[in-house]
C-alpha atoms as a PDB file:
ATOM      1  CA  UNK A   1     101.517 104.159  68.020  1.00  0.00           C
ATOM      2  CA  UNK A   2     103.644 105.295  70.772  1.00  0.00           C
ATOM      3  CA  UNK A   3     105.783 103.657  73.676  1.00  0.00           C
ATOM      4  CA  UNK A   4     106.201 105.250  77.091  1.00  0.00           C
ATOM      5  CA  UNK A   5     108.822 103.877  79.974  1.00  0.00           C
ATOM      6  CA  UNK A   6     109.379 104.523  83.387  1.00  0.00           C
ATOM      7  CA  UNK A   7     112.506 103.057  84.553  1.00  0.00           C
ATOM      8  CA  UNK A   8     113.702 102.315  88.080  1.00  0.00           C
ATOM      9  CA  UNK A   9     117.355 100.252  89.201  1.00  0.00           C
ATOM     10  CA  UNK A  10     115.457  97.407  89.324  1.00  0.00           C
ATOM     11  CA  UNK A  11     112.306  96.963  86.534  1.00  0.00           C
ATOM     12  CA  UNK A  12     110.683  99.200  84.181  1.00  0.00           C
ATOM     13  CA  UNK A  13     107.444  99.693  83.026  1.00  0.00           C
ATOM     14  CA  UNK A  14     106.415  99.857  79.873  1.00  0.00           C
ATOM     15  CA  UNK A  15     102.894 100.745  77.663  1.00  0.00           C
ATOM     16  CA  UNK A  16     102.454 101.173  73.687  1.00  0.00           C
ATOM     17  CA  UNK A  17      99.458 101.382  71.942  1.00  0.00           C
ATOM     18  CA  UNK A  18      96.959 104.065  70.286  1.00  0.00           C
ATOM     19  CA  UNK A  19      95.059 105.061  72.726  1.00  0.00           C
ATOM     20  CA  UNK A  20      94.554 104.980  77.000  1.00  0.00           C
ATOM     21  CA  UNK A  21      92.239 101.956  76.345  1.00  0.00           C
ATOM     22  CA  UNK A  22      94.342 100.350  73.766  1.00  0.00           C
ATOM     23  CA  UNK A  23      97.803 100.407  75.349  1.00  0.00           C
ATOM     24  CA  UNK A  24      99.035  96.843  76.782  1.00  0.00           C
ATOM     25  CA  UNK A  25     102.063  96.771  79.675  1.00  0.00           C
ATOM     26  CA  UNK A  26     105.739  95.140  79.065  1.00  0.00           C
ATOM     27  CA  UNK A  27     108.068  94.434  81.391  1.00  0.00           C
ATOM     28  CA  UNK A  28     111.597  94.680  81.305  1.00  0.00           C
ATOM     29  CA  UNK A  29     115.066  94.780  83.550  1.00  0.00           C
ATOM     30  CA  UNK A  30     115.482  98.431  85.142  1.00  0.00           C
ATOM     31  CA  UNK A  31     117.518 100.414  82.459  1.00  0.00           C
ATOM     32  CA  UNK A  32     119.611 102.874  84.576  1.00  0.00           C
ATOM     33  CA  UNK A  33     122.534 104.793  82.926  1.00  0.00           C
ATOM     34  CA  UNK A  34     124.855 105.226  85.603  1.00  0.00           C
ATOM     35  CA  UNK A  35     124.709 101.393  86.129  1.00  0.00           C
ATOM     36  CA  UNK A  36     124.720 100.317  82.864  1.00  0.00           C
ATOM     37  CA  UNK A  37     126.870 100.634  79.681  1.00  0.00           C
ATOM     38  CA  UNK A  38     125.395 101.594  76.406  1.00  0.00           C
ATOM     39  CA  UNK A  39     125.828  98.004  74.984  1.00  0.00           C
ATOM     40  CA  UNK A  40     123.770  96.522  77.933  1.00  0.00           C
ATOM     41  CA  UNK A  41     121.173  99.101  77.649  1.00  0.00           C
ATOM     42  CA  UNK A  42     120.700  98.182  73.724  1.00  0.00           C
ATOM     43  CA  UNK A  43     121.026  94.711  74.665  1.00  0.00           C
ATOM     44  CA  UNK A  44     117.856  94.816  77.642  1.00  0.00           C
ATOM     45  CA  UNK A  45     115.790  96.774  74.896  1.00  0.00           C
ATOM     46  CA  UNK A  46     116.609  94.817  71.867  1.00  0.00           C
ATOM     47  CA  UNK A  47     115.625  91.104  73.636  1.00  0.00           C
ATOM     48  CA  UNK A  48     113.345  92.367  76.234  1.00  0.00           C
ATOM     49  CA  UNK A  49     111.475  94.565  74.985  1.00  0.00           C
ATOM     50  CA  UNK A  50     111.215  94.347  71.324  1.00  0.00           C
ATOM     51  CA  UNK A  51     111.381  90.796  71.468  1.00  0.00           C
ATOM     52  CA  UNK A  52     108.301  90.893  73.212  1.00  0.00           C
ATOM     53  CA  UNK A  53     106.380  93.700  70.834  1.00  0.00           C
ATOM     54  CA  UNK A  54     103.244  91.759  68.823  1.00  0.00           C
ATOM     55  CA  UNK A  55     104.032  93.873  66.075  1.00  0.00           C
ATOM     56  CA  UNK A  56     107.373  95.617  63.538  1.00  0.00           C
ATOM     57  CA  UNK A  57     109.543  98.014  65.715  1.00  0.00           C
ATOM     58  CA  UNK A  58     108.322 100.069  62.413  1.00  0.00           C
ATOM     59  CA  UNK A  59     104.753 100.820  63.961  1.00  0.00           C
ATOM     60  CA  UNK A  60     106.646 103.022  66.844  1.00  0.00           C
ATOM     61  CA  UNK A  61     106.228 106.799  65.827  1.00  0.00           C
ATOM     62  CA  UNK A  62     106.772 108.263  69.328  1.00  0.00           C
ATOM     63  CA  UNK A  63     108.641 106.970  72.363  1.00  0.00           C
ATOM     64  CA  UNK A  64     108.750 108.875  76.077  1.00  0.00           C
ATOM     65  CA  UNK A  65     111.673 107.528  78.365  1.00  0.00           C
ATOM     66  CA  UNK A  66     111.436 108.417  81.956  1.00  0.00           C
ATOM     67  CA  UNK A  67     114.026 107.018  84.482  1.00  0.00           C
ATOM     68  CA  UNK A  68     116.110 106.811  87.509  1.00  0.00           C
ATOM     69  CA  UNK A  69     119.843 108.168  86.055  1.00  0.00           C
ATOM     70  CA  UNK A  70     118.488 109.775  83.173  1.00  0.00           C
ATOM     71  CA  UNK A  71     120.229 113.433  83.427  1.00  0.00           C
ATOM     72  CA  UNK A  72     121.449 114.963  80.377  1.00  0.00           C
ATOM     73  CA  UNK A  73     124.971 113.639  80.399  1.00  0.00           C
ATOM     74  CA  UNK A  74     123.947 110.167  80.962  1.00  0.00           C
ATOM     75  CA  UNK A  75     120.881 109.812  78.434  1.00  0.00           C
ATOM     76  CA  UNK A  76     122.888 110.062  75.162  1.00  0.00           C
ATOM     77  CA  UNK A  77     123.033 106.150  75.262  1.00  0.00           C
ATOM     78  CA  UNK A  78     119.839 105.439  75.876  1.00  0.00           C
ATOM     79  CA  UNK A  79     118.749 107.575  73.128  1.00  0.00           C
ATOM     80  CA  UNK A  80     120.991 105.720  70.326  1.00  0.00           C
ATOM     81  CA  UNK A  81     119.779 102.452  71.292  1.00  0.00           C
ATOM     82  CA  UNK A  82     116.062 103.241  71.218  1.00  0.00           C
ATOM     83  CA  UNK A  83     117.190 105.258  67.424  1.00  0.00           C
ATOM     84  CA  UNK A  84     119.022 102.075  66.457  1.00  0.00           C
ATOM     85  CA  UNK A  85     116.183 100.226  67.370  1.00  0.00           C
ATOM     86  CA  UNK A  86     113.212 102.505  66.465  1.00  0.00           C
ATOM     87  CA  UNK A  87     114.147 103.464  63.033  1.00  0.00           C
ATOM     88  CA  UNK A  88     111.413 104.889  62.038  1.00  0.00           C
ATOM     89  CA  UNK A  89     110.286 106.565  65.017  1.00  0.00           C
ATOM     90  CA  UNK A  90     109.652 110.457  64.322  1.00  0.00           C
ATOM     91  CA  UNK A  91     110.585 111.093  67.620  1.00  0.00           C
ATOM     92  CA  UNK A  92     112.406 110.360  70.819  1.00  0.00           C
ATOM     93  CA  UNK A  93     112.199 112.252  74.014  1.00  0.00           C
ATOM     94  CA  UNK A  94     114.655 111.051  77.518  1.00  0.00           C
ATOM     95  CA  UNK A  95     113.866 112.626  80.748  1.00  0.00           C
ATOM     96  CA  UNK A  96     114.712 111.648  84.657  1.00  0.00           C
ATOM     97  CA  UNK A  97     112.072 109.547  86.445  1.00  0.00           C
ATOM     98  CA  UNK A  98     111.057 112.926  88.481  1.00  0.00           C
ATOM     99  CA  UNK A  99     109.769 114.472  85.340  1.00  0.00           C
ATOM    100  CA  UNK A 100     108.230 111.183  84.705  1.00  0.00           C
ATOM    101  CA  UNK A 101     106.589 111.740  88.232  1.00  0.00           C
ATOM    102  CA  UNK A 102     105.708 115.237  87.731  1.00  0.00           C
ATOM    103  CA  UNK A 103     103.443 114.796  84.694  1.00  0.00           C
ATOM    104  CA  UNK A 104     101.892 111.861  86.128  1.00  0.00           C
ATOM    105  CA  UNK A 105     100.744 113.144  89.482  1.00  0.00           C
ATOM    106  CA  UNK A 106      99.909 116.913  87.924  1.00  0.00           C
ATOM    107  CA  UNK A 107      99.861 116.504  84.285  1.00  0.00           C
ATOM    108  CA  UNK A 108      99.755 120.178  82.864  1.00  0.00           C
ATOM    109  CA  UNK A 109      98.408 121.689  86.438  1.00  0.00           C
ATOM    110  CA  UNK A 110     101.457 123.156  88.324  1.00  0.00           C
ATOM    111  CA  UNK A 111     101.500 121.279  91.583  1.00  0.00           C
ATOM    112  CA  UNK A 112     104.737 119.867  93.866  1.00  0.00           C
ATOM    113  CA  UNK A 113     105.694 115.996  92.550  1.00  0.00           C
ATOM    114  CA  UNK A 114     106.859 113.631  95.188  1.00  0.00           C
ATOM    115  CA  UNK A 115     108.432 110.731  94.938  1.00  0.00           C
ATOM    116  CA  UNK A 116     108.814 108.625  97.704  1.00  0.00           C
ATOM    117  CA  UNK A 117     110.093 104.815  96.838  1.00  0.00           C
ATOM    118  CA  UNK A 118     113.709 103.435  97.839  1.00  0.00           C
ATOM    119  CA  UNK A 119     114.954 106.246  97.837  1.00  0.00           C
ATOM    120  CA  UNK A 120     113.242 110.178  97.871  1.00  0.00           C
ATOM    121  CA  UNK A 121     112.745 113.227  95.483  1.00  0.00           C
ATOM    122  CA  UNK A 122     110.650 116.327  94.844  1.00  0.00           C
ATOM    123  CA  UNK A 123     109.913 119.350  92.454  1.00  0.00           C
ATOM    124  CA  UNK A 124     107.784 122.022  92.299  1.00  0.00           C
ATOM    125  CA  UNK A 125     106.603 121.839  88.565  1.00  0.00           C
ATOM    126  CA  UNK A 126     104.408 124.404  86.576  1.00  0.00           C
ATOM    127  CA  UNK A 127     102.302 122.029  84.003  1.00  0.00           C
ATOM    128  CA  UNK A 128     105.110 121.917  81.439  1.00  0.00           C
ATOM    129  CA  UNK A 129     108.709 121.362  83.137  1.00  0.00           C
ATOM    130  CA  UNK A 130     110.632 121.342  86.656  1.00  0.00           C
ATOM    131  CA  UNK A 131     110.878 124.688  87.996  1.00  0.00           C
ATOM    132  CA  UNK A 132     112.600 123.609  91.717  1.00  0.00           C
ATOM    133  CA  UNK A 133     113.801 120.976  92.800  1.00  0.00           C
ATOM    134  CA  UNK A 134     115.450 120.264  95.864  1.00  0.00           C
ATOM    135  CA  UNK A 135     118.471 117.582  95.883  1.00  0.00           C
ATOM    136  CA  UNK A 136     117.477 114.338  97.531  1.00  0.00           C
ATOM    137  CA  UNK A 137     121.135 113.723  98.225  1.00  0.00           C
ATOM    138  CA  UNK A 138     121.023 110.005  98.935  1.00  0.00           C
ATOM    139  CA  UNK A 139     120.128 107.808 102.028  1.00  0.00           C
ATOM    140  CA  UNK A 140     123.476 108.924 103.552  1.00  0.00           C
ATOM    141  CA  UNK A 141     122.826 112.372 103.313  1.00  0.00           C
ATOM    142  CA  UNK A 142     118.687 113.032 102.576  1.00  0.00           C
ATOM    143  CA  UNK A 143     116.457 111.300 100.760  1.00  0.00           C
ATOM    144  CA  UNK A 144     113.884 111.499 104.019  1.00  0.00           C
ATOM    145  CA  UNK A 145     111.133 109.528 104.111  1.00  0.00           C
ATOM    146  CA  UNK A 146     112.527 107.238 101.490  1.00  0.00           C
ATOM    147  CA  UNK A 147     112.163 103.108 102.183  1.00  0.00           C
ATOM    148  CA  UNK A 148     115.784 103.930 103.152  1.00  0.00           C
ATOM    149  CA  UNK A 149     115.919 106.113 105.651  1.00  0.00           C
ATOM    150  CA  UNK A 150     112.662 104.689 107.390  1.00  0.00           C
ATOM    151  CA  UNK A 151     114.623 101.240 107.734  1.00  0.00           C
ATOM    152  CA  UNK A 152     118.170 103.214 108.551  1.00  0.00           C
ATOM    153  CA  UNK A 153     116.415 105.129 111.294  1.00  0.00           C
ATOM    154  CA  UNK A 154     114.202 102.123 112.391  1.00  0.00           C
ATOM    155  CA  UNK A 155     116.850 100.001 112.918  1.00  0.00           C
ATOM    156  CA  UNK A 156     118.869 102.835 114.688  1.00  0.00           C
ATOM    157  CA  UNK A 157     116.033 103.569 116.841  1.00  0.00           C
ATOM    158  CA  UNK A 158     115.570  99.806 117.699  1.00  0.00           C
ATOM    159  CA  UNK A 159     119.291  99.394 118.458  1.00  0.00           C
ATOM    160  CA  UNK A 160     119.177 102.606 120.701  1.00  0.00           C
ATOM    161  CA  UNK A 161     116.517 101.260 122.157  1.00  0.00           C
ATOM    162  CA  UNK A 162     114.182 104.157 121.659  1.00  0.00           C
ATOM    163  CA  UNK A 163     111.350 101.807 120.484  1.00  0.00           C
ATOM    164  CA  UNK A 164     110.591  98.750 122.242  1.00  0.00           C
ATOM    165  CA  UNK A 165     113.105  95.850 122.711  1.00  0.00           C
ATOM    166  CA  UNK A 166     109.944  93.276 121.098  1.00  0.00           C
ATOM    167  CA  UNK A 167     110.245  95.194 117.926  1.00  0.00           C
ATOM    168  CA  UNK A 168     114.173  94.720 116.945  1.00  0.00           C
ATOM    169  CA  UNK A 169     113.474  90.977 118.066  1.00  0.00           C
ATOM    170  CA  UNK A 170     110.744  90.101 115.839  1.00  0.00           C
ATOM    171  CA  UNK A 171     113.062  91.962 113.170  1.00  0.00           C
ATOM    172  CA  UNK A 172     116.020  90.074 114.014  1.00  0.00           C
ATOM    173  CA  UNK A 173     114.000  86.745 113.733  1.00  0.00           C
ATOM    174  CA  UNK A 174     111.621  87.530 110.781  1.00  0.00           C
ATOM    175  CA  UNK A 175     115.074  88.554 108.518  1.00  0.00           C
ATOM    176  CA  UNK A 176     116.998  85.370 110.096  1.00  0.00           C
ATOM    177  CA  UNK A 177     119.624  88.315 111.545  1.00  0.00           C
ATOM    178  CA  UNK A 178     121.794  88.766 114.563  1.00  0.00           C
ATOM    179  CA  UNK A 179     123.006  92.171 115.454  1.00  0.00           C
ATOM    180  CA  UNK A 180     126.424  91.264 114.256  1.00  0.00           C
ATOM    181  CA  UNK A 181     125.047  89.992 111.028  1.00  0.00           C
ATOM    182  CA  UNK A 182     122.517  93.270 110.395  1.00  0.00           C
ATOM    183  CA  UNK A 183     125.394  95.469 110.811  1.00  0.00           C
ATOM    184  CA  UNK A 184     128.267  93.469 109.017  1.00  0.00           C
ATOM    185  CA  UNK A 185     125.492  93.724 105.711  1.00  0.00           C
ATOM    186  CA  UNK A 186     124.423  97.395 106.213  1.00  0.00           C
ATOM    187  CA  UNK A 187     128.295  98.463 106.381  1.00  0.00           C
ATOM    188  CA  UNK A 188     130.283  95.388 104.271  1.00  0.00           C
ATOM    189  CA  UNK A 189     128.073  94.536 101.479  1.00  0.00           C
ATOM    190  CA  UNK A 190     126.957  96.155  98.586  1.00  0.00           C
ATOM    191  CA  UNK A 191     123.300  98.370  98.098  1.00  0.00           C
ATOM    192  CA  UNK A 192     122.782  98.863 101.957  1.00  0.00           C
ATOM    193  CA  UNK A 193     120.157 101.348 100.799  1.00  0.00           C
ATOM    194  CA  UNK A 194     117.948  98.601  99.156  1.00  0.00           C
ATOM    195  CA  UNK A 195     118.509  95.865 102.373  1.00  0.00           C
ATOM    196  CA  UNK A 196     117.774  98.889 104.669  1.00  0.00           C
ATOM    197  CA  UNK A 197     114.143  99.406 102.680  1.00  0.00           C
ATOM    198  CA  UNK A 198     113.404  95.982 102.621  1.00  0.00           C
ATOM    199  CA  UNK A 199     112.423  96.847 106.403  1.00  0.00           C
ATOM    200  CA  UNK A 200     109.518  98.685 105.136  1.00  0.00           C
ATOM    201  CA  UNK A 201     106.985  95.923 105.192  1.00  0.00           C
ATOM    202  CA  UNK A 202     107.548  94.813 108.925  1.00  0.00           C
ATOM    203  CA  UNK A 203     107.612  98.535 110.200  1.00  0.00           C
ATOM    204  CA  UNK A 204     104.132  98.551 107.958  1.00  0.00           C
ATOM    205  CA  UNK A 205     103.171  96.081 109.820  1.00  0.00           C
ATOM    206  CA  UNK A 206     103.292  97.607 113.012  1.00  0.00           C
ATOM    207  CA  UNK A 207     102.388 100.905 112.064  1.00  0.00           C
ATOM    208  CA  UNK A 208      99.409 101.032 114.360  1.00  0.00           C
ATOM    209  CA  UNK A 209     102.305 100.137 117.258  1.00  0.00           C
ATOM    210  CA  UNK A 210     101.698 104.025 118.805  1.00  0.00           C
ATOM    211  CA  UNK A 211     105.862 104.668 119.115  1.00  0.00           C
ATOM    212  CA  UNK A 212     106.184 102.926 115.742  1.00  0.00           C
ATOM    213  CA  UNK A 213     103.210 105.941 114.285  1.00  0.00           C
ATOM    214  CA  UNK A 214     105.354 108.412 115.913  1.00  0.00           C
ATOM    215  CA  UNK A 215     108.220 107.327 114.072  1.00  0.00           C
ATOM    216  CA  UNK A 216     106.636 107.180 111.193  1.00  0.00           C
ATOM    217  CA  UNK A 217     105.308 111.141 111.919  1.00  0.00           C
ATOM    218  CA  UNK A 218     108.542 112.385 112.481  1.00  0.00           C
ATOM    219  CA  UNK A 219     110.061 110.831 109.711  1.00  0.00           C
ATOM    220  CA  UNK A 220     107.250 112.253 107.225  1.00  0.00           C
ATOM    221  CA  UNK A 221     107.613 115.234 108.969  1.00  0.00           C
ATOM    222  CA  UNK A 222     111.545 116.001 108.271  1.00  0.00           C
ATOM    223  CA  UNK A 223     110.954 115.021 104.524  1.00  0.00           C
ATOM    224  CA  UNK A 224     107.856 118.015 104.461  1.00  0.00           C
ATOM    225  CA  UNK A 225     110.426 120.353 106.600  1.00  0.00           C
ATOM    226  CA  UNK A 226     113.482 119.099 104.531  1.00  0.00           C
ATOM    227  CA  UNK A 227     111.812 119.334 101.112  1.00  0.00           C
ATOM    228  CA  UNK A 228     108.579 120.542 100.456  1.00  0.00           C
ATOM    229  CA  UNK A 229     108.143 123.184 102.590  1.00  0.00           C
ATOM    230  CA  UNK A 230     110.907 125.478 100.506  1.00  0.00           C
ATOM    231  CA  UNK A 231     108.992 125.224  97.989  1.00  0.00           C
ATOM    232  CA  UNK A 232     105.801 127.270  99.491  1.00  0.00           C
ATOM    233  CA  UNK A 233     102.507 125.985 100.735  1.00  0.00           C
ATOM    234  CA  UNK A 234      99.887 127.103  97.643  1.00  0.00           C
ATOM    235  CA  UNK A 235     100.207 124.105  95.799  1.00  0.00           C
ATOM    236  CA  UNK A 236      98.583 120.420  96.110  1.00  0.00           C
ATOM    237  CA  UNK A 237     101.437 117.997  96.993  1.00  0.00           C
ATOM    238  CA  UNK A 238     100.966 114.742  94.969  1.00  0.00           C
ATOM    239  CA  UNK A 239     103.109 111.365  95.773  1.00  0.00           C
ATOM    240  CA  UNK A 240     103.912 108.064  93.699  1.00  0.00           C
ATOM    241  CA  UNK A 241     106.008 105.175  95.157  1.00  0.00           C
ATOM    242  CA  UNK A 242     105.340 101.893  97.137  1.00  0.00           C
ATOM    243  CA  UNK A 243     106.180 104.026 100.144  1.00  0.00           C
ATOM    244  CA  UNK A 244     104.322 107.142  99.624  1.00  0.00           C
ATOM    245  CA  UNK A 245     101.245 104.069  98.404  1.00  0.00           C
ATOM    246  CA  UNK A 246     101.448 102.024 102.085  1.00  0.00           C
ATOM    247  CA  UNK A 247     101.870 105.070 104.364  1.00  0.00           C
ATOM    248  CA  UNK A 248      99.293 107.475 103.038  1.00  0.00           C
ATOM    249  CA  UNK A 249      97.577 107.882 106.292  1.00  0.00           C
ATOM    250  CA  UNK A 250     100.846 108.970 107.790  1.00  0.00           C
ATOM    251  CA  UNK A 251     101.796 111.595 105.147  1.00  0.00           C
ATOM    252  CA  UNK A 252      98.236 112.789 105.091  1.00  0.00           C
ATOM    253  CA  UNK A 253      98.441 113.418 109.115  1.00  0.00           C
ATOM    254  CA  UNK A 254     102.261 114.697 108.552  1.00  0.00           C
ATOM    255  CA  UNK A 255     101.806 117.034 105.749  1.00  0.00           C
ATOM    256  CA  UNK A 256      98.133 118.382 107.635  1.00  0.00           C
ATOM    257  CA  UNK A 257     100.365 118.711 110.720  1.00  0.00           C
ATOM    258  CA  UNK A 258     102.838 121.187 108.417  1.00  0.00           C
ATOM    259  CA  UNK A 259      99.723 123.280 105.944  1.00  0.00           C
ATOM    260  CA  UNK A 260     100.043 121.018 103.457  1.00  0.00           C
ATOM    261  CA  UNK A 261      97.429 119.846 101.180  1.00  0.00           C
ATOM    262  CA  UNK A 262      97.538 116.166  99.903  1.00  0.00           C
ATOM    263  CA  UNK A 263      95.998 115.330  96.226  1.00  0.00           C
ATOM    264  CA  UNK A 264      97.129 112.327  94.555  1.00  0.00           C
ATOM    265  CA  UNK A 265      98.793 108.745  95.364  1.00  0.00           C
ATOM    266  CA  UNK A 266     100.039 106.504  92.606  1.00  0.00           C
ATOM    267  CA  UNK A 267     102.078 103.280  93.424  1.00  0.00           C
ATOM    268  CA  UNK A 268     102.699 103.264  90.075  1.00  0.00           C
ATOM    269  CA  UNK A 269     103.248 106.173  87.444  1.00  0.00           C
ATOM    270  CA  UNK A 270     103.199 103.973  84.077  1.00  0.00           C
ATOM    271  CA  UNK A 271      99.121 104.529  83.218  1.00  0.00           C
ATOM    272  CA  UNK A 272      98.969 107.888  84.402  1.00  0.00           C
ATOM    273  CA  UNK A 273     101.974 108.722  82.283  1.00  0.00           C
ATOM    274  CA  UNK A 274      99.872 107.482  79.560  1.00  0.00           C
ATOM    275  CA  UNK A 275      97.063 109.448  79.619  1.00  0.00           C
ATOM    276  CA  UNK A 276      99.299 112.491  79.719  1.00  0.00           C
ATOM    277  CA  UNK A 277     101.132 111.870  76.200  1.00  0.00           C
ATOM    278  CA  UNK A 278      97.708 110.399  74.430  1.00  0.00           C
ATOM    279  CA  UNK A 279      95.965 113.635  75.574  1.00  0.00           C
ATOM    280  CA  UNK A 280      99.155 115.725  74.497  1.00  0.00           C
ATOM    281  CA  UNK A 281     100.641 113.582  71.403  1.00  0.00           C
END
């Protein structure tokens, strides 16, 4: 029987079982290593997760770990916990949430991986492993087309008054916010880049508003110019992410606007991931 994760800051996902049609979801608190300690991390999967298994830890033989932090320096505690836990699992593999992505969207077809959520990535992946990957750099620096940087540049666009005055006051309203208050949050508090894509759903909703499309274009279109295109045109680009789920029509229109071909959307990675390690176990 084997266990797969995909991890984010704020949930993961998890499936075990035998086979595509066996496998049953968990859910669990977001394991991140650059947020957590190890002792936290053993802690979440020790009452969360195997607390909630119908079965003896024993039954594990293979687990697959994909998640947002997971880079080679930072995994080492993840992998302990799940050994410490697992004992009798024959193997254990760790790898960052773009991997994850990759062999989700493409499984062993070589194809460009997007992921477009809170925040942004890419790669250009060959069926097996990452080949390019261009640094996402954050909703300060990159991360374009991320839940982010659609609600920094919204809101900046609404305060500049580039998009119609109507638009930052339903936003004002809808959040309970004054100007004051919207800025005094973004700059004072803590994880500005998850209040700023909590915006996401009311620029949704008025994604038929013709400025608020063109927005949403030219945001699309710098994370195709910004991103994808370096890493050539003769591959299918694939997305997963509640962003990349909503706003399909506007990255299909974006990346046909730049060459691009569109294949697959997933909101969610966690089945697709696993029907790639029951067909490759």
């Amino acid at each position: 029987m084997i266990l797969i994760a995909d991890s984010g800051a704020t949930k993961t996902d998890w499936v075990f079982g035998d086979s595509v049609t066996g496998s049953q979801p968990i859910h669990t608190q977001g394991i991140n290593p650059f947020h957590l300690t190890e002792q936290e991390i053993r802690l979440i999967i020790s009452e969360q997760l195997v607390g909630q298994l119908p079965f003896s830890p024993e039954n594990i033989s293979h687990i697959f770990f994909y998640g947002a932090g997971c880079t080679p320096e930072k995994s080492a505690g993840i992998v302990r916990s799940l050994n410490d836990l697992f004992p009798s699992c024959h193997a254990i593999e760790v790898q960052s949430d773009l991997l994850g992505a990759a062999r989700a969207l493409c499984k062993n077809q070589k194809g460009i991986a997007c992921i477009l959520g809170t925040g942004s990535n890419s790669c250009l992946y060959d069926g097996e492993k990452i080949l390019d990957n261009i640094p996402p750099l954050g909703y300060i620096l990159g991360d374009e087309g991320s839940g982010a940087c659609l609600g920094k540049r919204f809101i900046s666009d609404c305060m500049k008054r580039q998009l119609p005055p109507e638009l930052l006051e339903g936003l004002l309203a809808e959040f309970n916010l004054t100007p004051s208050l919207l800025l005094d949050r973004i700059y004072r508090e803590p994880l500005a880049n998850r209040f700023l894509a909590g915006f996401t759903p009311y620029i949704y909703k008025y994604r038929k508003n013709i400025q608020v499309h063109h927005f949403l274009i030219r945001c699309f279109d710098d994370f195709f110019k910004r991103n994808v295109y370096l890493y050539g045109k003769e591959w299918p680009v694939s997305f997963t992410g509640s962003v990349a789920w909503f706003f399909q029509e506007e990255i299909n229109e974006s990346a046909g606007k730049s060459g691009f071909t569109t294949s697959l959307y997933l909101k969610n990675p966690i089945q697709e991931l696993a029907r790639y390690h029951f067909k490759n176990i």
